[in-house]
C-alpha atoms as a PDB file:
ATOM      1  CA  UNK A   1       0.000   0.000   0.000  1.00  0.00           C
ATOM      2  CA  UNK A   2       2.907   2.547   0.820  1.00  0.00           C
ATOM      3  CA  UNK A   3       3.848   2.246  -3.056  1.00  0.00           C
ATOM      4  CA  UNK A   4       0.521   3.148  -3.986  1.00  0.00           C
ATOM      5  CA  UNK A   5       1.034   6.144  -2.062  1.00  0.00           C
ATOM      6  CA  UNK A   6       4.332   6.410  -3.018  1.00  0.00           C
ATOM      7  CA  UNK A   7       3.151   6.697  -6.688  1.00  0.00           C
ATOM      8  CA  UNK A   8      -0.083   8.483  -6.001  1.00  0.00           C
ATOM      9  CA  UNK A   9       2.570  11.544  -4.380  1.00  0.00           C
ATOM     10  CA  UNK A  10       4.930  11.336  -7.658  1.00  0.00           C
ATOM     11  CA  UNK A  11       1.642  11.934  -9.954  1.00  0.00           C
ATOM     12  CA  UNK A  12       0.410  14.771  -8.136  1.00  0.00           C
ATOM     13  CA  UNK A  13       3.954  16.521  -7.948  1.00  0.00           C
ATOM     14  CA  UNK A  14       3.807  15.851 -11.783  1.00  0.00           C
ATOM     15  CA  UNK A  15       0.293  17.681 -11.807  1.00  0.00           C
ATOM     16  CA  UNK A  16       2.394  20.629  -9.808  1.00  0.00           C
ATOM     17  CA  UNK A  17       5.324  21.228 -12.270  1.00  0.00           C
ATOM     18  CA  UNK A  18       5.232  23.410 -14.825  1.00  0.00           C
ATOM     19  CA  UNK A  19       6.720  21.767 -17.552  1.00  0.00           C
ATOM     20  CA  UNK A  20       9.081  23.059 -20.370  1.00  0.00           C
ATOM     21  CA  UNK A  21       6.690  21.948 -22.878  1.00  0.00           C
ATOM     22  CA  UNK A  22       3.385  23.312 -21.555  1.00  0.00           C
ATOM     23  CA  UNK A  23       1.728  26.101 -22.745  1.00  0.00           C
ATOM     24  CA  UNK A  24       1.778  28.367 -19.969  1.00  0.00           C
ATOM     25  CA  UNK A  25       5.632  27.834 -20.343  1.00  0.00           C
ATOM     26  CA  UNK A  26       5.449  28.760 -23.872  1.00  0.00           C
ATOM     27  CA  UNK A  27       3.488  32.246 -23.135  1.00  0.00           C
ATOM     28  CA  UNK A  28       5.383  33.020 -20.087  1.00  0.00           C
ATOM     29  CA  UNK A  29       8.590  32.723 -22.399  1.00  0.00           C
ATOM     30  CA  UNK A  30       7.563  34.641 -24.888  1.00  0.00           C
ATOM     31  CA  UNK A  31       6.281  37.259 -22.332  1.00  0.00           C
ATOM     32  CA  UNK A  32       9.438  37.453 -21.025  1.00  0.00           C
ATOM     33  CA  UNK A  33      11.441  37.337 -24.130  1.00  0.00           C
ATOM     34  CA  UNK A  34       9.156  40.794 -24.736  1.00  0.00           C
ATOM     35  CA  UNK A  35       9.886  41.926 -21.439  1.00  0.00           C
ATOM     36  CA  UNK A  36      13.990  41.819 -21.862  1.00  0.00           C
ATOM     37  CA  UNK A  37      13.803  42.950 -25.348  1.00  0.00           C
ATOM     38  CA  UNK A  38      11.355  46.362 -23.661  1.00  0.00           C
ATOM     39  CA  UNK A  39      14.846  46.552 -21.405  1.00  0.00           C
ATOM     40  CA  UNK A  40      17.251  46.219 -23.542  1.00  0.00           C
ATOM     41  CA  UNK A  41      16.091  49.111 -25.533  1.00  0.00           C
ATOM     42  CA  UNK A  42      14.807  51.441 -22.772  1.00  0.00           C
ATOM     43  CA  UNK A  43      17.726  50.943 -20.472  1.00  0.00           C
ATOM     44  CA  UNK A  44      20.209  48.664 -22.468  1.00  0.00           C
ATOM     45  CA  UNK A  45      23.118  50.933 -22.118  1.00  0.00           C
ATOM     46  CA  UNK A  46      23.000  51.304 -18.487  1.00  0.00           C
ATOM     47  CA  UNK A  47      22.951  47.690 -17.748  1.00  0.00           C
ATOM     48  CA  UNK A  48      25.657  45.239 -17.589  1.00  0.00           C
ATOM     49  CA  UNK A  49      23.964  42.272 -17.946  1.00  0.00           C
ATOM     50  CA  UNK A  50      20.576  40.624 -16.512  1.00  0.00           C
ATOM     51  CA  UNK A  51      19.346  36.661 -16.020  1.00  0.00           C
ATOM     52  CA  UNK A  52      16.626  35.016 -14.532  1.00  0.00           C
ATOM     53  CA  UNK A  53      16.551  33.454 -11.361  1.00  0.00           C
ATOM     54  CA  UNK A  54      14.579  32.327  -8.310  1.00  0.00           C
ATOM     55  CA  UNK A  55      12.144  28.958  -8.545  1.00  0.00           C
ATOM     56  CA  UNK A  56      11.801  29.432 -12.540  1.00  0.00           C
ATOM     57  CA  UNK A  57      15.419  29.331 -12.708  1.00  0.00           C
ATOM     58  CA  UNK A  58      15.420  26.141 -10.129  1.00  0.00           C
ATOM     59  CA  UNK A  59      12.366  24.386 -12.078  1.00  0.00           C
ATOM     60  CA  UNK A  60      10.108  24.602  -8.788  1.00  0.00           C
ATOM     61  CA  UNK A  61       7.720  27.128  -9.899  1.00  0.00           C
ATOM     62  CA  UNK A  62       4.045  26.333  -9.504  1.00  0.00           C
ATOM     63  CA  UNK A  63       1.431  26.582 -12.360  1.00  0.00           C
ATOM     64  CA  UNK A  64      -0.390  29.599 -11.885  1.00  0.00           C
ATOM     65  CA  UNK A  65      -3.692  27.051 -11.259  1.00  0.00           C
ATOM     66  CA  UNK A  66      -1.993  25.758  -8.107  1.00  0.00           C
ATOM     67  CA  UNK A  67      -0.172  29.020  -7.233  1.00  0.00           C
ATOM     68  CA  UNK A  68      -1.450  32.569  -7.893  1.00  0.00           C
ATOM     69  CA  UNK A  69       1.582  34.159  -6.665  1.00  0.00           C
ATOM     70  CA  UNK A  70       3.530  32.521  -9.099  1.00  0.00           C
ATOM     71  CA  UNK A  71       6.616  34.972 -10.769  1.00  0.00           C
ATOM     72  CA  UNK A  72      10.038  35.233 -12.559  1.00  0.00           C
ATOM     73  CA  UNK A  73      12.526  36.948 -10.707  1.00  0.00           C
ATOM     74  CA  UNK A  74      14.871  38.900 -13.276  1.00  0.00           C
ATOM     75  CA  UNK A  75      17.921  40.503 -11.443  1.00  0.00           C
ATOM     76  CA  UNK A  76      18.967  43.778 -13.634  1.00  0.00           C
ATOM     77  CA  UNK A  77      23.164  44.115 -12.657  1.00  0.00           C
ATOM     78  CA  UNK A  78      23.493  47.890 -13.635  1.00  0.00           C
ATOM     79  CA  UNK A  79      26.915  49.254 -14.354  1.00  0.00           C
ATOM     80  CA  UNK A  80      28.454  50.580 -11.498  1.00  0.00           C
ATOM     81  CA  UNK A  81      31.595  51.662 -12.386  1.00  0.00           C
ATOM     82  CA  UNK A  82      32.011  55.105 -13.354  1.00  0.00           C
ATOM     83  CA  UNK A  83      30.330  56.630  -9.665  1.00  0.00           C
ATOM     84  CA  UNK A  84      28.008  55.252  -7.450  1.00  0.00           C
ATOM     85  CA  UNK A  85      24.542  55.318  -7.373  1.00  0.00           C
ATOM     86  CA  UNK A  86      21.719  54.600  -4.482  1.00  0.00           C
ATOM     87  CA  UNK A  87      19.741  51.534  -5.176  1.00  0.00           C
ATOM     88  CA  UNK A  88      16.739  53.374  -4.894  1.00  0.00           C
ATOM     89  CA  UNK A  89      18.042  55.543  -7.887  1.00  0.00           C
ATOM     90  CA  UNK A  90      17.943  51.976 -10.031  1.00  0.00           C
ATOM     91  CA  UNK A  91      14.123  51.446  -8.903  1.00  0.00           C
ATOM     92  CA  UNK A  92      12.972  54.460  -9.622  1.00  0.00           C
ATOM     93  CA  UNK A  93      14.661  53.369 -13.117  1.00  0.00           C
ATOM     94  CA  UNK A  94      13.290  50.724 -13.349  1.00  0.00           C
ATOM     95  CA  UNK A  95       9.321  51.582 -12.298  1.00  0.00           C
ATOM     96  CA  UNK A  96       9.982  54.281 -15.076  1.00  0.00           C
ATOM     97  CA  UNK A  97      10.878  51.422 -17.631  1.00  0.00           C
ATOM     98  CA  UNK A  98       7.967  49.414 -16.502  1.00  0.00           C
ATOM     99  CA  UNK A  99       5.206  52.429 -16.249  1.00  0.00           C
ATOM    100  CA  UNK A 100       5.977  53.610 -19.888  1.00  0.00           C
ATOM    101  CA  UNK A 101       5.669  49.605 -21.419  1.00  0.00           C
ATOM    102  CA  UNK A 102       3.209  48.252 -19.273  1.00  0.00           C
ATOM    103  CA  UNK A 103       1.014  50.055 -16.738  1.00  0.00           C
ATOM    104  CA  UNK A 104      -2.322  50.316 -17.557  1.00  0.00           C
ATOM    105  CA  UNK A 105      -1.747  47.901 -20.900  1.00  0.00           C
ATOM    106  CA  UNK A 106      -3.894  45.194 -21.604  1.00  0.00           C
ATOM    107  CA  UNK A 107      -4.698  44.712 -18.083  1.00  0.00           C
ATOM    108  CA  UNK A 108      -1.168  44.626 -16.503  1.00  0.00           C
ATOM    109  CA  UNK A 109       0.007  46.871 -13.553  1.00  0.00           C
ATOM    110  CA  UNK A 110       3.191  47.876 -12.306  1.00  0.00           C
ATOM    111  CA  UNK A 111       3.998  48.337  -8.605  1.00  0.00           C
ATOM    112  CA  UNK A 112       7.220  49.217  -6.540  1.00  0.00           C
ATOM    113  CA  UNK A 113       7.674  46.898  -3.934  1.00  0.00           C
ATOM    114  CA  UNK A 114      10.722  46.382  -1.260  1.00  0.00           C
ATOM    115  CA  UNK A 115      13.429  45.574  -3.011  1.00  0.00           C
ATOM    116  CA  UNK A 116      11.795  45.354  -6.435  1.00  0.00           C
ATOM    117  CA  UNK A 117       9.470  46.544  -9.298  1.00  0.00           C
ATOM    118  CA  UNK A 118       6.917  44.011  -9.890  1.00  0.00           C
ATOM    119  CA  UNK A 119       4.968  44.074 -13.153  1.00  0.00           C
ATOM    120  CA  UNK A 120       1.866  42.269 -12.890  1.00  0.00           C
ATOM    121  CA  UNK A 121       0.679  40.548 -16.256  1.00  0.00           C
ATOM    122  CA  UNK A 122      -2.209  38.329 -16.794  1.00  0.00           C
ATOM    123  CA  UNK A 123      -0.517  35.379 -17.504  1.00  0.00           C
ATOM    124  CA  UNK A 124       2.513  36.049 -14.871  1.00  0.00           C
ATOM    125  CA  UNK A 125       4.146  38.915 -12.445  1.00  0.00           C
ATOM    126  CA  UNK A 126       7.836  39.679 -13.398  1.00  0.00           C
ATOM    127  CA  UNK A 127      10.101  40.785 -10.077  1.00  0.00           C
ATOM    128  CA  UNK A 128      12.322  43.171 -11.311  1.00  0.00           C
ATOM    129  CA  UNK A 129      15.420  43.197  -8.784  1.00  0.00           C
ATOM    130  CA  UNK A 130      18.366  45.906  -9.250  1.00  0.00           C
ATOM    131  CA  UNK A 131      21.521  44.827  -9.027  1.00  0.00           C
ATOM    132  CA  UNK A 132      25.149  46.004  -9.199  1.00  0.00           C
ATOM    133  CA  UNK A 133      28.301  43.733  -9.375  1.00  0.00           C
ATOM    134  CA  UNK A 134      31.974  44.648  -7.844  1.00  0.00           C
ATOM    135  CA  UNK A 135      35.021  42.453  -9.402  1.00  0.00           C
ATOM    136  CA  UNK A 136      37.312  40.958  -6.837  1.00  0.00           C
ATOM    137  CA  UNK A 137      40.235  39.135  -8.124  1.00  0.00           C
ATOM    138  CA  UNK A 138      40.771  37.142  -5.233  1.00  0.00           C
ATOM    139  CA  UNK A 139      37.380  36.116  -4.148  1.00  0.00           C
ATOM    140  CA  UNK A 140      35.402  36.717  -7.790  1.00  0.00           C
ATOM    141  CA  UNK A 141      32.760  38.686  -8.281  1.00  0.00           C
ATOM    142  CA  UNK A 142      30.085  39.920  -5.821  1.00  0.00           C
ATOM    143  CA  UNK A 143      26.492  40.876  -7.099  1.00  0.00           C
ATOM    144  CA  UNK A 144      24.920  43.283  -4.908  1.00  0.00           C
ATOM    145  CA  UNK A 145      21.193  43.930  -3.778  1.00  0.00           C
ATOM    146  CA  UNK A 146      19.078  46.541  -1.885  1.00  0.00           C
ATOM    147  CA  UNK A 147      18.746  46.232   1.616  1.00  0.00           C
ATOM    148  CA  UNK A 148      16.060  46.896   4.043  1.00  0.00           C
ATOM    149  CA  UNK A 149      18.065  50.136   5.381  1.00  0.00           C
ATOM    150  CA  UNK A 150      18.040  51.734   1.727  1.00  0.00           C
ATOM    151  CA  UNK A 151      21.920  50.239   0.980  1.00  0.00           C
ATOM    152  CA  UNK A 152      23.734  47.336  -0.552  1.00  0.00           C
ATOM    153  CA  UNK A 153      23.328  43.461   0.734  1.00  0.00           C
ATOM    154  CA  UNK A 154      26.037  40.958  -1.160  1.00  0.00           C
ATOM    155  CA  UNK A 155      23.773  37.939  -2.563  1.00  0.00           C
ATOM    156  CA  UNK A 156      24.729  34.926  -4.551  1.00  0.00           C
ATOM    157  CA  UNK A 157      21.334  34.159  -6.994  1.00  0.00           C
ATOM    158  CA  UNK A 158      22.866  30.620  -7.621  1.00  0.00           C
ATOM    159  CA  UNK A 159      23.400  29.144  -4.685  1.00  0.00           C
ATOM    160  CA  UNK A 160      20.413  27.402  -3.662  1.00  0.00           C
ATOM    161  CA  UNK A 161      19.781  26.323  -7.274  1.00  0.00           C
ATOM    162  CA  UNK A 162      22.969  24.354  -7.411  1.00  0.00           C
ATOM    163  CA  UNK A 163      22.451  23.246  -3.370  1.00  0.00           C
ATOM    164  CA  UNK A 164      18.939  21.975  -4.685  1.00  0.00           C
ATOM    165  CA  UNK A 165      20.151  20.766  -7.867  1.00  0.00           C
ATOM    166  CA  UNK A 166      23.480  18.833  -5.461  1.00  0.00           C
ATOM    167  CA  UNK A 167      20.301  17.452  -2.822  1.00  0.00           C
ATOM    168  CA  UNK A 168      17.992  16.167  -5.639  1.00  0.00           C
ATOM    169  CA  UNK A 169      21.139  14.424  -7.079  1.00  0.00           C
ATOM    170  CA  UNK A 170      22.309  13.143  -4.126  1.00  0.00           C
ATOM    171  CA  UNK A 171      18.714  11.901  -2.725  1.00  0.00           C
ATOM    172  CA  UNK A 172      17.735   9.770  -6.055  1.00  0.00           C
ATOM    173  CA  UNK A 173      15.637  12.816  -7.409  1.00  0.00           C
ATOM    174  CA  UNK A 174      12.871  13.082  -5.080  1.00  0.00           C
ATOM    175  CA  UNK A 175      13.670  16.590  -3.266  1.00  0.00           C
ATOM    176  CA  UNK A 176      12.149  18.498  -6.324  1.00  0.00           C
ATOM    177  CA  UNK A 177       8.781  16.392  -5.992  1.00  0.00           C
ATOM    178  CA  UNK A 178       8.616  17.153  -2.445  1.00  0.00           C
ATOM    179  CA  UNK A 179       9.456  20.633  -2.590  1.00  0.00           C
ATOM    180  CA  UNK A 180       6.364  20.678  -5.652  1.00  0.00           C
ATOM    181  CA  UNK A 181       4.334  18.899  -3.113  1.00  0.00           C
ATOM    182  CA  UNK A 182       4.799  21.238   0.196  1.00  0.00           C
ATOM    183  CA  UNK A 183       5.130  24.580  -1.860  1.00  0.00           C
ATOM    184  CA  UNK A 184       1.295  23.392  -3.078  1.00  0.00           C
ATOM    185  CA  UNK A 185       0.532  23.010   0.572  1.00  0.00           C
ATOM    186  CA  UNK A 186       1.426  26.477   1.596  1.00  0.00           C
ATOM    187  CA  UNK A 187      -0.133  27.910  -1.688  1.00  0.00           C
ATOM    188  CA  UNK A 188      -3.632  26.394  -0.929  1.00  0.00           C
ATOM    189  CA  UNK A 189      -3.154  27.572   2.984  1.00  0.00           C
ATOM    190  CA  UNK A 190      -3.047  30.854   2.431  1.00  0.00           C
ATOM    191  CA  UNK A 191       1.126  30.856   2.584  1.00  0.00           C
ATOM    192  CA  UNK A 192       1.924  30.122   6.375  1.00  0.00           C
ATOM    193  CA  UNK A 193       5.418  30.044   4.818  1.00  0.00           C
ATOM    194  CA  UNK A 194       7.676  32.459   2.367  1.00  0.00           C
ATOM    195  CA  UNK A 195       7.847  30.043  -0.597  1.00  0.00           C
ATOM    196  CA  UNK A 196      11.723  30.490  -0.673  1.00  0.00           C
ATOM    197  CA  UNK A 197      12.170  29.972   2.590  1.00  0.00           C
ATOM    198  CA  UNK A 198      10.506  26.907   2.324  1.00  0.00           C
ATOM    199  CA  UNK A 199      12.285  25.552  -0.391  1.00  0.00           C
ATOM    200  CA  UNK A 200      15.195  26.425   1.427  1.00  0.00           C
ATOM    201  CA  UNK A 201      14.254  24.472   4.381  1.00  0.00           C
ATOM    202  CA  UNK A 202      13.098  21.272   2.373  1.00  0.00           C
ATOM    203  CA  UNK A 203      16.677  21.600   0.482  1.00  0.00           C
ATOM    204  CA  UNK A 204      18.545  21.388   4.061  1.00  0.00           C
ATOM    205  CA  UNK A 205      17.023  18.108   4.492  1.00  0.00           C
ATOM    206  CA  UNK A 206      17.992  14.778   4.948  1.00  0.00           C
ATOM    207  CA  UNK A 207      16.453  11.934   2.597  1.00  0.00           C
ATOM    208  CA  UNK A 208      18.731   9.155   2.237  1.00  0.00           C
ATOM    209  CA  UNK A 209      17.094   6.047   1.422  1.00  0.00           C
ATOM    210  CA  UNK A 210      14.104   7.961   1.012  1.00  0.00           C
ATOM    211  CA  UNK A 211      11.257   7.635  -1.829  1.00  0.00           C
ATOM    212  CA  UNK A 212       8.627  10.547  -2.156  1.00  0.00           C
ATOM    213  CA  UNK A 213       6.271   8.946  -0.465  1.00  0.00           C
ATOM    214  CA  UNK A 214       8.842   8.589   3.360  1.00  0.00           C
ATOM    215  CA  UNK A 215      10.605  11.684   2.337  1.00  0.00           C
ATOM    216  CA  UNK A 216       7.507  13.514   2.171  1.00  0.00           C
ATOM    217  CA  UNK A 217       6.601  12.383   5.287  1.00  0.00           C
ATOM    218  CA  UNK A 218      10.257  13.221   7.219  1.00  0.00           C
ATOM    219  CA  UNK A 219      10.150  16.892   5.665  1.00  0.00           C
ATOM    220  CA  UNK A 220       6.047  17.493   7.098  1.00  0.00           C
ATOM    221  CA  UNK A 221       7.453  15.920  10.168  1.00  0.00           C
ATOM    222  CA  UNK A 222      10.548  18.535  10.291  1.00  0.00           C
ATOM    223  CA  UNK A 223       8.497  21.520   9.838  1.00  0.00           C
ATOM    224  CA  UNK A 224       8.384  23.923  12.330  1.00  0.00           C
ATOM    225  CA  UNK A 225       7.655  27.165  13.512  1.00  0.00           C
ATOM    226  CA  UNK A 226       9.715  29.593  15.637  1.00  0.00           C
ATOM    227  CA  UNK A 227       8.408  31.009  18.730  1.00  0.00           C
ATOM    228  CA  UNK A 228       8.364  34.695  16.356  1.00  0.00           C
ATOM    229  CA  UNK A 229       5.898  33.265  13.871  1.00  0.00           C
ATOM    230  CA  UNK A 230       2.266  34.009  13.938  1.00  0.00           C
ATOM    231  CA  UNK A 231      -0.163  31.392  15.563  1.00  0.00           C
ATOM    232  CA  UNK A 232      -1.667  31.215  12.460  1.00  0.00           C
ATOM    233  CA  UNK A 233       1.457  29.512  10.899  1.00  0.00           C
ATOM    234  CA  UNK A 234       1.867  27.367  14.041  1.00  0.00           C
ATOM    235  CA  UNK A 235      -2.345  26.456  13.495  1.00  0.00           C
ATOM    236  CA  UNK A 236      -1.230  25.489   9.686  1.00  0.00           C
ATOM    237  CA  UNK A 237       1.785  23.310  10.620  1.00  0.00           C
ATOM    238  CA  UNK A 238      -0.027  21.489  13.465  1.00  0.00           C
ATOM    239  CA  UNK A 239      -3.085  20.817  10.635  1.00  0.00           C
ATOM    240  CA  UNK A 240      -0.379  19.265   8.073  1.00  0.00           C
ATOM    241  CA  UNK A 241       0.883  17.267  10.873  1.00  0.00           C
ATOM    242  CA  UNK A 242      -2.656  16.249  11.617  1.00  0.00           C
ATOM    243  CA  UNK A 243      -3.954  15.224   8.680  1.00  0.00           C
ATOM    244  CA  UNK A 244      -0.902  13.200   7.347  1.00  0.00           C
ATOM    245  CA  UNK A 245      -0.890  11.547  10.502  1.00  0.00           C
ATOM    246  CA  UNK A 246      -3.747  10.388   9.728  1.00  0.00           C
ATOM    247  CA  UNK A 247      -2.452   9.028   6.216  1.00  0.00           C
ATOM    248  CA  UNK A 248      -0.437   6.876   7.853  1.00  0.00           C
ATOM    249  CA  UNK A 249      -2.867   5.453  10.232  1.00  0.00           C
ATOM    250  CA  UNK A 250      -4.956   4.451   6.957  1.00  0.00           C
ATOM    251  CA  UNK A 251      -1.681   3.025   5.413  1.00  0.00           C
ATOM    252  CA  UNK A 252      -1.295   1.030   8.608  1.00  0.00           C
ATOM    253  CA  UNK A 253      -4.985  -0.678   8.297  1.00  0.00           C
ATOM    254  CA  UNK A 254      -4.348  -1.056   4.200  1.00  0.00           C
ATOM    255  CA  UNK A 255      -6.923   1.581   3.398  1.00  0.00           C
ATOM    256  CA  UNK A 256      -5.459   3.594   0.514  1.00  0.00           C
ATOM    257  CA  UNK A 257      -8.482   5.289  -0.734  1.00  0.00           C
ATOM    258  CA  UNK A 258      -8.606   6.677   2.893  1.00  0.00           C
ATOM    259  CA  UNK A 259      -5.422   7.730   2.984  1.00  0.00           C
ATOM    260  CA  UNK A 260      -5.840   9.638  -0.824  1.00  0.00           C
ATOM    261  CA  UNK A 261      -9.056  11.466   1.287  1.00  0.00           C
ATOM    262  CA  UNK A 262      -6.942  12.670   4.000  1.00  0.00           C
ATOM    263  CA  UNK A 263      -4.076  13.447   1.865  1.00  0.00           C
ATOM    264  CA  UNK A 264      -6.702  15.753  -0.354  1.00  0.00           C
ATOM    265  CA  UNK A 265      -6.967  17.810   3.187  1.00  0.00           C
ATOM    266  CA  UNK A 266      -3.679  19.272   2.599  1.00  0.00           C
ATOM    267  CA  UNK A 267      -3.121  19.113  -0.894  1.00  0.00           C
ATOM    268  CA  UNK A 268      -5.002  20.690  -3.820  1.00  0.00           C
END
């Protein structure tokens, strides 16, 4: 019976990835391709180069069906060499790029958020973040974001997609399914937990020797929340806990259908 739940978890991550070939993929591509060629010509000559990143980057992005907060995050790395500039002078940049191609077209919206300029389309909300880059010959380069005090923060965009990418290796490809699986979870609870933070977390893990169905189990088990967190988080966690609990009670007495019921409690 665990197999069949085993199984039954794989095909509903499936139902959660967006795949390369689908075509919400296909119009979020070409709305993005749009979107860099927009930037390119509006503010080409100021920028030194710009990439995606963030859970399209690391291939855990939700459909927008499952996940209506769904984005791309697009780092902008200005240049930065000739004097400095405030990162606040890059957003206001960049929310004057995105006002004069997109707010109040077809629908879409543009908003300045902390540390980024968010354009919201129909078919998906591009996070603009600024960026600048300082060369260090010793240590490499260091990309640079805003910070919460109106300065610089050093980031590295690529580091949790190569620790996930390392993990999912490393635990015979089942982190990405469970990351699919809890990220649905907090999408359909009202988001007890920052999705990258939560990736984050599940990515820590440990799942050797684990298939979806035990590792899925282990990383509900793990969750947690600090005594900081709202009760409402601490209310969602306990419910998880709860209700798969009581999948494995159903597994125990070799009721599977049961188990599929209370598994449906948590996950769209």
């Amino acid at each position: 019976m665990g197999a069949s739940i085993d199984t039954y978890l794989k095909s509903l991550s499936y139902t959660y990835h967006l795949k390369k070939d689908s075509t919400e993929i296909d119009k979020i591509n070409r709305s993005k391709e749009n979107l860099l060629k927009n930037l390119d010509a509006e503010l080409g000559i100021l920028i030194n180069r710009r990439f995606v990143f963030g859970s399209y980057d690391r291939d855990t992005i939700l459909p927008r069906s499952i996940d209506s907060k769904s984005d791309i995050d697009l780092m902008v790395v200005f240049n930065h060499t000739e004097y400095e500039r405030t990162p606040e002078t890059y957003r206001v940049w960049l929310k004057g790029f995105a006002d004069k191609y997109y707010k109040d077209r077809y629908g879409s919206e543009v908003v300045k958020s902390f540390p980024t300029v968010t354009v919201l389309l129909n078919n998906i909300n591009f996070d603009l973040v600024p960026a600048k880059e300082e060369q260090n010959f010793i240590f490499g380069n260091t990309l640079y974001i805003p910070n919460k005090t109106y300065g610089w923060q050093s980031t590295n965009p690529n580091d949790v997609k190569q620790s996930l990418t390392d993990a999912n290796t490393k635990y015979n490809q089942v982190v990405r399914p469970i990351i699919r699986l809890l990220k649905a979870w907090n999408c359909s609870n009202g988001y007890p937990y920052d999705s990258y933070a939560l990736e984050l977390e599940i990515t820590g893990m440990n799942f050797y020797g684990d298939n979806v169905q035990r590792g899925f189990f282990y990383a509900v088990g793990q969750l947690s929340a600090s005594w900081t967190d709202p009760q409402t988080k601490r209310d969602k966690i306990s419910s998880l806990k709860y209700n798969v609990g009581k999948v494995k009670e159903c597994l125990e007495e070799y009721n599977t259908e049961r188990a599929k019921h209370w598994l449906h409690r948590v996950l769209p």
